[in-house]
N, C-alpha and C. Protein backbone atom coordinates (compact mmCIF):
# COMPACT_ATOMS: atom_id res chain seq x y z
N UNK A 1 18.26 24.61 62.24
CA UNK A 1 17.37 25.54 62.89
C UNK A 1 16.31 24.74 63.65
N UNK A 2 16.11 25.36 65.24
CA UNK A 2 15.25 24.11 66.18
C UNK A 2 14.17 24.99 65.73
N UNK A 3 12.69 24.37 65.73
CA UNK A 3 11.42 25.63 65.92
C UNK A 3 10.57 24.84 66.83
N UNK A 4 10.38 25.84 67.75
CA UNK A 4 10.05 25.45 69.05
C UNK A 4 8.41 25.99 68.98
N UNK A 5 7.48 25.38 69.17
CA UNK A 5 5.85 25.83 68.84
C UNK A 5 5.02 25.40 70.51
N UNK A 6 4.58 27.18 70.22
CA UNK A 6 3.76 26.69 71.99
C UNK A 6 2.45 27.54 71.47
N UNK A 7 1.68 26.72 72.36
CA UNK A 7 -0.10 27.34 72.29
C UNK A 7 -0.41 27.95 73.43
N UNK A 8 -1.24 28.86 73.64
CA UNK A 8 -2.09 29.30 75.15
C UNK A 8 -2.95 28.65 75.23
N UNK A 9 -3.36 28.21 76.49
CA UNK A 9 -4.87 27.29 76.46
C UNK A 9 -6.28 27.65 75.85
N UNK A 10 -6.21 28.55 75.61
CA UNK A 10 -7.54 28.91 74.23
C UNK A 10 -7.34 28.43 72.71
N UNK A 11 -6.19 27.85 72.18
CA UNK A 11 -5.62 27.31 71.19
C UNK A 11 -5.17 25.58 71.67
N UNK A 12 -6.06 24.97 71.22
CA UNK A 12 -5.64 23.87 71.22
C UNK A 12 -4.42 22.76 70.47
N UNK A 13 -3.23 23.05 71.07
CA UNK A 13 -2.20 22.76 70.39
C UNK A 13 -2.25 21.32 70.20
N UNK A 14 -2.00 20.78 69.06
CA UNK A 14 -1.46 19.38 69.02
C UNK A 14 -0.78 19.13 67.68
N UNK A 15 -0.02 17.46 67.18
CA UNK A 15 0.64 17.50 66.67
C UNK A 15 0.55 17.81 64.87
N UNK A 16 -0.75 17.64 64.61
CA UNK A 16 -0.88 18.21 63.28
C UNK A 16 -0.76 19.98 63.11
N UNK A 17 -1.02 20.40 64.23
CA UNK A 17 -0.87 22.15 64.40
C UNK A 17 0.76 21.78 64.34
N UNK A 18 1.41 21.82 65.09
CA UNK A 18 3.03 21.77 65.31
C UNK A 18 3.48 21.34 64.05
N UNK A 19 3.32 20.25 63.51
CA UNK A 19 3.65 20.45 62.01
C UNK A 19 3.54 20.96 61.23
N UNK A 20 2.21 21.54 60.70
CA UNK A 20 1.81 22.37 60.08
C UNK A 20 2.94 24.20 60.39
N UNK A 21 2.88 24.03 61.47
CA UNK A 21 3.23 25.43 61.73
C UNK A 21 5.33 25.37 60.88
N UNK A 22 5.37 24.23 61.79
CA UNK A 22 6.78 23.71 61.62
C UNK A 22 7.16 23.47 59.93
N UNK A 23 6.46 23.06 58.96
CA UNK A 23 6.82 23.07 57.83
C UNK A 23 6.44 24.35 57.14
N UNK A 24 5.46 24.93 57.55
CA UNK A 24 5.05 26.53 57.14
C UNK A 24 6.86 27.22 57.10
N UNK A 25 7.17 27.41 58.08
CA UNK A 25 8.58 28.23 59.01
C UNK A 25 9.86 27.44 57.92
N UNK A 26 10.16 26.24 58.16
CA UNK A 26 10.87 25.83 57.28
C UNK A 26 11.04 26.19 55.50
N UNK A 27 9.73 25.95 54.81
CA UNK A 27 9.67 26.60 53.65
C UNK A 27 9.78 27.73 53.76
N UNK A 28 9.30 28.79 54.66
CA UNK A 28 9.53 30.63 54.73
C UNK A 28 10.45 30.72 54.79
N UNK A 29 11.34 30.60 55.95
CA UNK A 29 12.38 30.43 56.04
C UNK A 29 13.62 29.71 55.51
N UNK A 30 13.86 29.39 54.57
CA UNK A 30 14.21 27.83 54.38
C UNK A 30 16.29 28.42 53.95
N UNK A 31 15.83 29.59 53.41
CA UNK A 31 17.37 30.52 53.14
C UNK A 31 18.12 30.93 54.42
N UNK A 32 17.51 30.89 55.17
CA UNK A 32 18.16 31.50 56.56
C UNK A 32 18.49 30.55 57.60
N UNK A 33 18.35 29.29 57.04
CA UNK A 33 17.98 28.05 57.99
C UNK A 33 19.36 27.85 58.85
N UNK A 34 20.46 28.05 57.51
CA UNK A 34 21.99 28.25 58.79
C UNK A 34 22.33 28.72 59.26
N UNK A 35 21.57 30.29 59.30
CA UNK A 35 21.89 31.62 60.02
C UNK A 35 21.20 31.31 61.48
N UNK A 36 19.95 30.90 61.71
CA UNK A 36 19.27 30.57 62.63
C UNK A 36 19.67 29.62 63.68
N UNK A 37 19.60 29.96 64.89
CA UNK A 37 19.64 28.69 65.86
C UNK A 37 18.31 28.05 66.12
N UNK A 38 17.34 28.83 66.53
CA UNK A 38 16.15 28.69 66.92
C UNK A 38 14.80 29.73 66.52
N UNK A 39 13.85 29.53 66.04
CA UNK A 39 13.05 30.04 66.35
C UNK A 39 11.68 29.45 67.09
N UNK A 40 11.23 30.13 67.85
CA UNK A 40 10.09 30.13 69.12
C UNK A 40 8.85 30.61 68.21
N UNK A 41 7.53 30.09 68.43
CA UNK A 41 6.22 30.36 67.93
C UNK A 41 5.46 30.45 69.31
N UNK A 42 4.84 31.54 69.59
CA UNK A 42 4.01 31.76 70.12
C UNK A 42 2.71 31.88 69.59
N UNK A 43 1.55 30.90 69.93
CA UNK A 43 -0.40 30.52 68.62
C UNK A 43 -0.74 31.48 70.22
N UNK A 44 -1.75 32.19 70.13
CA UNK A 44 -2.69 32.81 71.24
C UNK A 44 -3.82 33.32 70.80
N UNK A 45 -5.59 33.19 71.45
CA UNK A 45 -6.51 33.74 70.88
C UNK A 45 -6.78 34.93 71.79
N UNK A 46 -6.55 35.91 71.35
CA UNK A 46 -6.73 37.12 71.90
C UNK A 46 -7.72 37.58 73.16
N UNK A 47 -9.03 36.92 72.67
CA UNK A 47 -10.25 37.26 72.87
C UNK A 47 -11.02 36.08 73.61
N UNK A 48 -9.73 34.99 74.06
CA UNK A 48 -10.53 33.65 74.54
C UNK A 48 -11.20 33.26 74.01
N UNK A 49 -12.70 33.04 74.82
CA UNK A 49 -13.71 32.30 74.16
C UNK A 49 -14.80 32.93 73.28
N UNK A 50 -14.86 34.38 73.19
CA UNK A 50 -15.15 34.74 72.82
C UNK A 50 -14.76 35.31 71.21
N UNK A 51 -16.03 35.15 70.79
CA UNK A 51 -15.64 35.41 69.02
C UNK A 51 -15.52 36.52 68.70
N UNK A 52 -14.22 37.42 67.76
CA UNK A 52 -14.30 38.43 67.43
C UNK A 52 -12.91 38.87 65.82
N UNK A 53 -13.18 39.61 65.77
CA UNK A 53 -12.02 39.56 64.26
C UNK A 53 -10.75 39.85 64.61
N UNK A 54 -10.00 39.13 64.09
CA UNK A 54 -8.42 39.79 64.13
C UNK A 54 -8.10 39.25 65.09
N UNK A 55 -8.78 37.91 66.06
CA UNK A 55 -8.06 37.82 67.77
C UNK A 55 -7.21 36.85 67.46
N UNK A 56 -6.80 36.07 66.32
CA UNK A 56 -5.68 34.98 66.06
C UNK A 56 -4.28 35.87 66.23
N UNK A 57 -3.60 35.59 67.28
CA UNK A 57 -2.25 36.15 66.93
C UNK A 57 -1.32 34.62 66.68
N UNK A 58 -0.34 35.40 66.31
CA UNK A 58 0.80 34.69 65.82
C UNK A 58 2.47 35.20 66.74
N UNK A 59 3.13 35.27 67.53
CA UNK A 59 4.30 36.22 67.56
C UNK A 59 5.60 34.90 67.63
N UNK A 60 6.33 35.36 66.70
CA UNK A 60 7.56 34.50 66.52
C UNK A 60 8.47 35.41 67.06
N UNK A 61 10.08 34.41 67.59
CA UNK A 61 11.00 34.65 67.80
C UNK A 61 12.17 34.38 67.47
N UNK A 62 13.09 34.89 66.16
CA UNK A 62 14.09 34.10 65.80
C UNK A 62 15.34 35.02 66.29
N UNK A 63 16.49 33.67 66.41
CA UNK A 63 17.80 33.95 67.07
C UNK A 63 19.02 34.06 65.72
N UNK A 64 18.99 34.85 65.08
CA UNK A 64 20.23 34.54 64.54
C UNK A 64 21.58 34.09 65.47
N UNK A 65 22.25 33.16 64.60
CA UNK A 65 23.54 33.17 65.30
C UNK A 65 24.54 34.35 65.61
N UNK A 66 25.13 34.55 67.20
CA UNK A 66 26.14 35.33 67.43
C UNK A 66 25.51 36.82 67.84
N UNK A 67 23.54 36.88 67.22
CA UNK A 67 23.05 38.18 67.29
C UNK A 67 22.10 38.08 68.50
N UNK A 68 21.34 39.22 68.84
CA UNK A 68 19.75 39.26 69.11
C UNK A 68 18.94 39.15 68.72
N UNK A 69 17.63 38.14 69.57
CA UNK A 69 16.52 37.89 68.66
C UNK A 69 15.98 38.89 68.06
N UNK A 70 15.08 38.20 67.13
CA UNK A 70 14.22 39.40 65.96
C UNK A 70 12.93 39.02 66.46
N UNK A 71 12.02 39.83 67.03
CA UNK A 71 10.66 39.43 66.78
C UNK A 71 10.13 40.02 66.41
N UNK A 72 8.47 39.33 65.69
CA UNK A 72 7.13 39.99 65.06
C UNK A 72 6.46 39.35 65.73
N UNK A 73 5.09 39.94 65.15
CA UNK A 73 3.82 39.18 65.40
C UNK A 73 2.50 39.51 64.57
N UNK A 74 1.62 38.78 64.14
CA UNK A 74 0.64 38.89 63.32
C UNK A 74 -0.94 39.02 63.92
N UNK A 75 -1.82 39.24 64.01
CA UNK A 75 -3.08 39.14 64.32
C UNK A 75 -3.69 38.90 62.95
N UNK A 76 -4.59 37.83 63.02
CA UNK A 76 -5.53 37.69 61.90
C UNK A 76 -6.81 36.99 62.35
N UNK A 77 -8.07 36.91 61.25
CA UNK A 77 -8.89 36.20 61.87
C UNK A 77 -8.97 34.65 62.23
N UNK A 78 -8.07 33.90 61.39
CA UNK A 78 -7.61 32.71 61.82
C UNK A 78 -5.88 32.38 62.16
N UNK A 79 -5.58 31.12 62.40
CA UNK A 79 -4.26 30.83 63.01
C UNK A 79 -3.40 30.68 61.20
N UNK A 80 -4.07 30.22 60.43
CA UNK A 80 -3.68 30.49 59.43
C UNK A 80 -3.12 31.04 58.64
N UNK A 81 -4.32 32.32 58.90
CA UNK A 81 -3.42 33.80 58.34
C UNK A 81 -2.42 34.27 59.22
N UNK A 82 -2.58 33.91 60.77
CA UNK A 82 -1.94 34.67 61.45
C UNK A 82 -0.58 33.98 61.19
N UNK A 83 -0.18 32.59 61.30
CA UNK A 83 1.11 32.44 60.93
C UNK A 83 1.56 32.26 59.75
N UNK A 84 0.66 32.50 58.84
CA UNK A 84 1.79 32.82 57.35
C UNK A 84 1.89 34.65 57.42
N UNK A 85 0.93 34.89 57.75
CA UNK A 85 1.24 36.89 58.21
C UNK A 85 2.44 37.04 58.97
N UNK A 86 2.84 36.51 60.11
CA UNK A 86 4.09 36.83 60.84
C UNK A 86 4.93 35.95 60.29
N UNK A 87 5.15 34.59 59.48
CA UNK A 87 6.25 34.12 58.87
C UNK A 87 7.01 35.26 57.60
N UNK A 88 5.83 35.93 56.68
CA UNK A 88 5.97 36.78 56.32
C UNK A 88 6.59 37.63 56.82
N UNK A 89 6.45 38.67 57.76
CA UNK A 89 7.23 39.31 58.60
C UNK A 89 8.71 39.41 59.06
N UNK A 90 8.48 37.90 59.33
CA UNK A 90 9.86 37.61 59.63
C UNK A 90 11.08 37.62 58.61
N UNK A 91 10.10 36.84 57.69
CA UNK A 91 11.11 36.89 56.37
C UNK A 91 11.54 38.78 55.86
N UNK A 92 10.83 39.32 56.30
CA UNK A 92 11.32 40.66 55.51
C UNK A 92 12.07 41.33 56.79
N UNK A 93 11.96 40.89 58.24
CA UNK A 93 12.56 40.81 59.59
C UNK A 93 14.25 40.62 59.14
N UNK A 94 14.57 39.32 59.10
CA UNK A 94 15.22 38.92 58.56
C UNK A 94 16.46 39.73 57.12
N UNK A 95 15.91 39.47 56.11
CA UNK A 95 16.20 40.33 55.07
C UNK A 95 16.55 42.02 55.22
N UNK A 96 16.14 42.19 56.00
CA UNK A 96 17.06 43.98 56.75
C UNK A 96 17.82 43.70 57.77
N UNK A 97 17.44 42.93 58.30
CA UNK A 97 18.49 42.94 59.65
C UNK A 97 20.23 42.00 58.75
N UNK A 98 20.25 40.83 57.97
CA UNK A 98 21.21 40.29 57.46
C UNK A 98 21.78 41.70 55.87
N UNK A 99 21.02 42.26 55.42
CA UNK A 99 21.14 43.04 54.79
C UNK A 99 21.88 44.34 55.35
N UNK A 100 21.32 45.18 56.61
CA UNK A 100 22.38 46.32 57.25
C UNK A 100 23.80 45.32 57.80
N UNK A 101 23.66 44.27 57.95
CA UNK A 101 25.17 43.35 58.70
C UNK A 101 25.99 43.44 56.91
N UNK A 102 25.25 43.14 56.20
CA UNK A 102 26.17 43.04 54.82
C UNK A 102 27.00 44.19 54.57
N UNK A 103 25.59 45.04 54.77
CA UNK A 103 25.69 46.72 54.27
C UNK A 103 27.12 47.24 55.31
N UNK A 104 26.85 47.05 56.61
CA UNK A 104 28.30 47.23 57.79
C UNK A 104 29.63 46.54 57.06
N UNK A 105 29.35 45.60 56.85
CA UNK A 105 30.84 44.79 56.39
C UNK A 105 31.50 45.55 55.58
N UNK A 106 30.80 45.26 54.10
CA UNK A 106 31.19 46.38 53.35
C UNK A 106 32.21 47.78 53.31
N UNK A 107 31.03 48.53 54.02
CA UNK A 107 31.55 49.88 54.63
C UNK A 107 32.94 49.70 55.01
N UNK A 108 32.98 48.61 56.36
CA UNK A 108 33.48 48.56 57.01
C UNK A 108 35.47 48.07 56.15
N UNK A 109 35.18 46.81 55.37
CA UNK A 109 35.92 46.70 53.92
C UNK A 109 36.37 48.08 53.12
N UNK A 110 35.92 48.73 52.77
CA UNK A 110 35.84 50.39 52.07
C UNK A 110 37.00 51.01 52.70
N UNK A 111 36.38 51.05 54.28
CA UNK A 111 37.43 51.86 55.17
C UNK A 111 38.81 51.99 55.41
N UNK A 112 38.92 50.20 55.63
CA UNK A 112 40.10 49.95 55.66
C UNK A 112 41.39 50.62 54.81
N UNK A 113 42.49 51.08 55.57
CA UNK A 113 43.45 51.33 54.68
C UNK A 113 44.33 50.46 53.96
N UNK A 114 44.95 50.81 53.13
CA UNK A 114 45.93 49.67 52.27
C UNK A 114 46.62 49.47 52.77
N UNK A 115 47.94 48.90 52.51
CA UNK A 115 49.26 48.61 52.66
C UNK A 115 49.52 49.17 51.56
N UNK A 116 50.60 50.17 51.47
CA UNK A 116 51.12 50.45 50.54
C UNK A 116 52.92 49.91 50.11
């Protein structure tokens, strides 16, 4: 799984952020890691330079293989909360979307007729 981490210029991206973010995603994620091709991080401060609550967003983008991306996104008062809030997300993102594909198979298994 690639994880691709970008900042807006009100977020000063550099390489202890990118790691940080990057081993955050890995441990959240860490069950889905072969299902995944990529996921994308979008850091943005809402509110620029100006100070106000809740302007940390977070919005991720993950690709399962073979599917369409899944995205969320978090707002919090720091980058902190905001990306363990939308890693969160994702993980329960995740967990329904591979869960109705199970739930289809299944069914889909059920249906089938025999050979008699």
């Amino acid at each position: 799984m690639q994880i691709q981490v970008n900042s807006s210029n009100q977020i000063q991206g550099n390489a202890r952020l990118n790691d940080w973010v990057r081993s955050t995603l890995e441990s959240g994620l860490e069950r889905f890691e072969d299902d995944l091709t990529r996921v994308e991080v979008h850091l943005s401060d809402d509110n620029g330079a100006k100070p106000g609550p809740h302007d940390k967003r977070c919005q991720m983008e993950a690709r399962p293989k073979g599917h369409p991306p899944i995205s969320v996104s978090h707002t919090a008062g720091s980058l902190d909360h905001a990306v363990d809030g939308a890693t969160t997300k994702l993980n329960h993102a995740l967990d329904h979307f591979y869960g109705k594909l199970r739930s289809k198979r299944g069914t889909l298994e059920l249906a089938e007729p025999e050979d008699e």
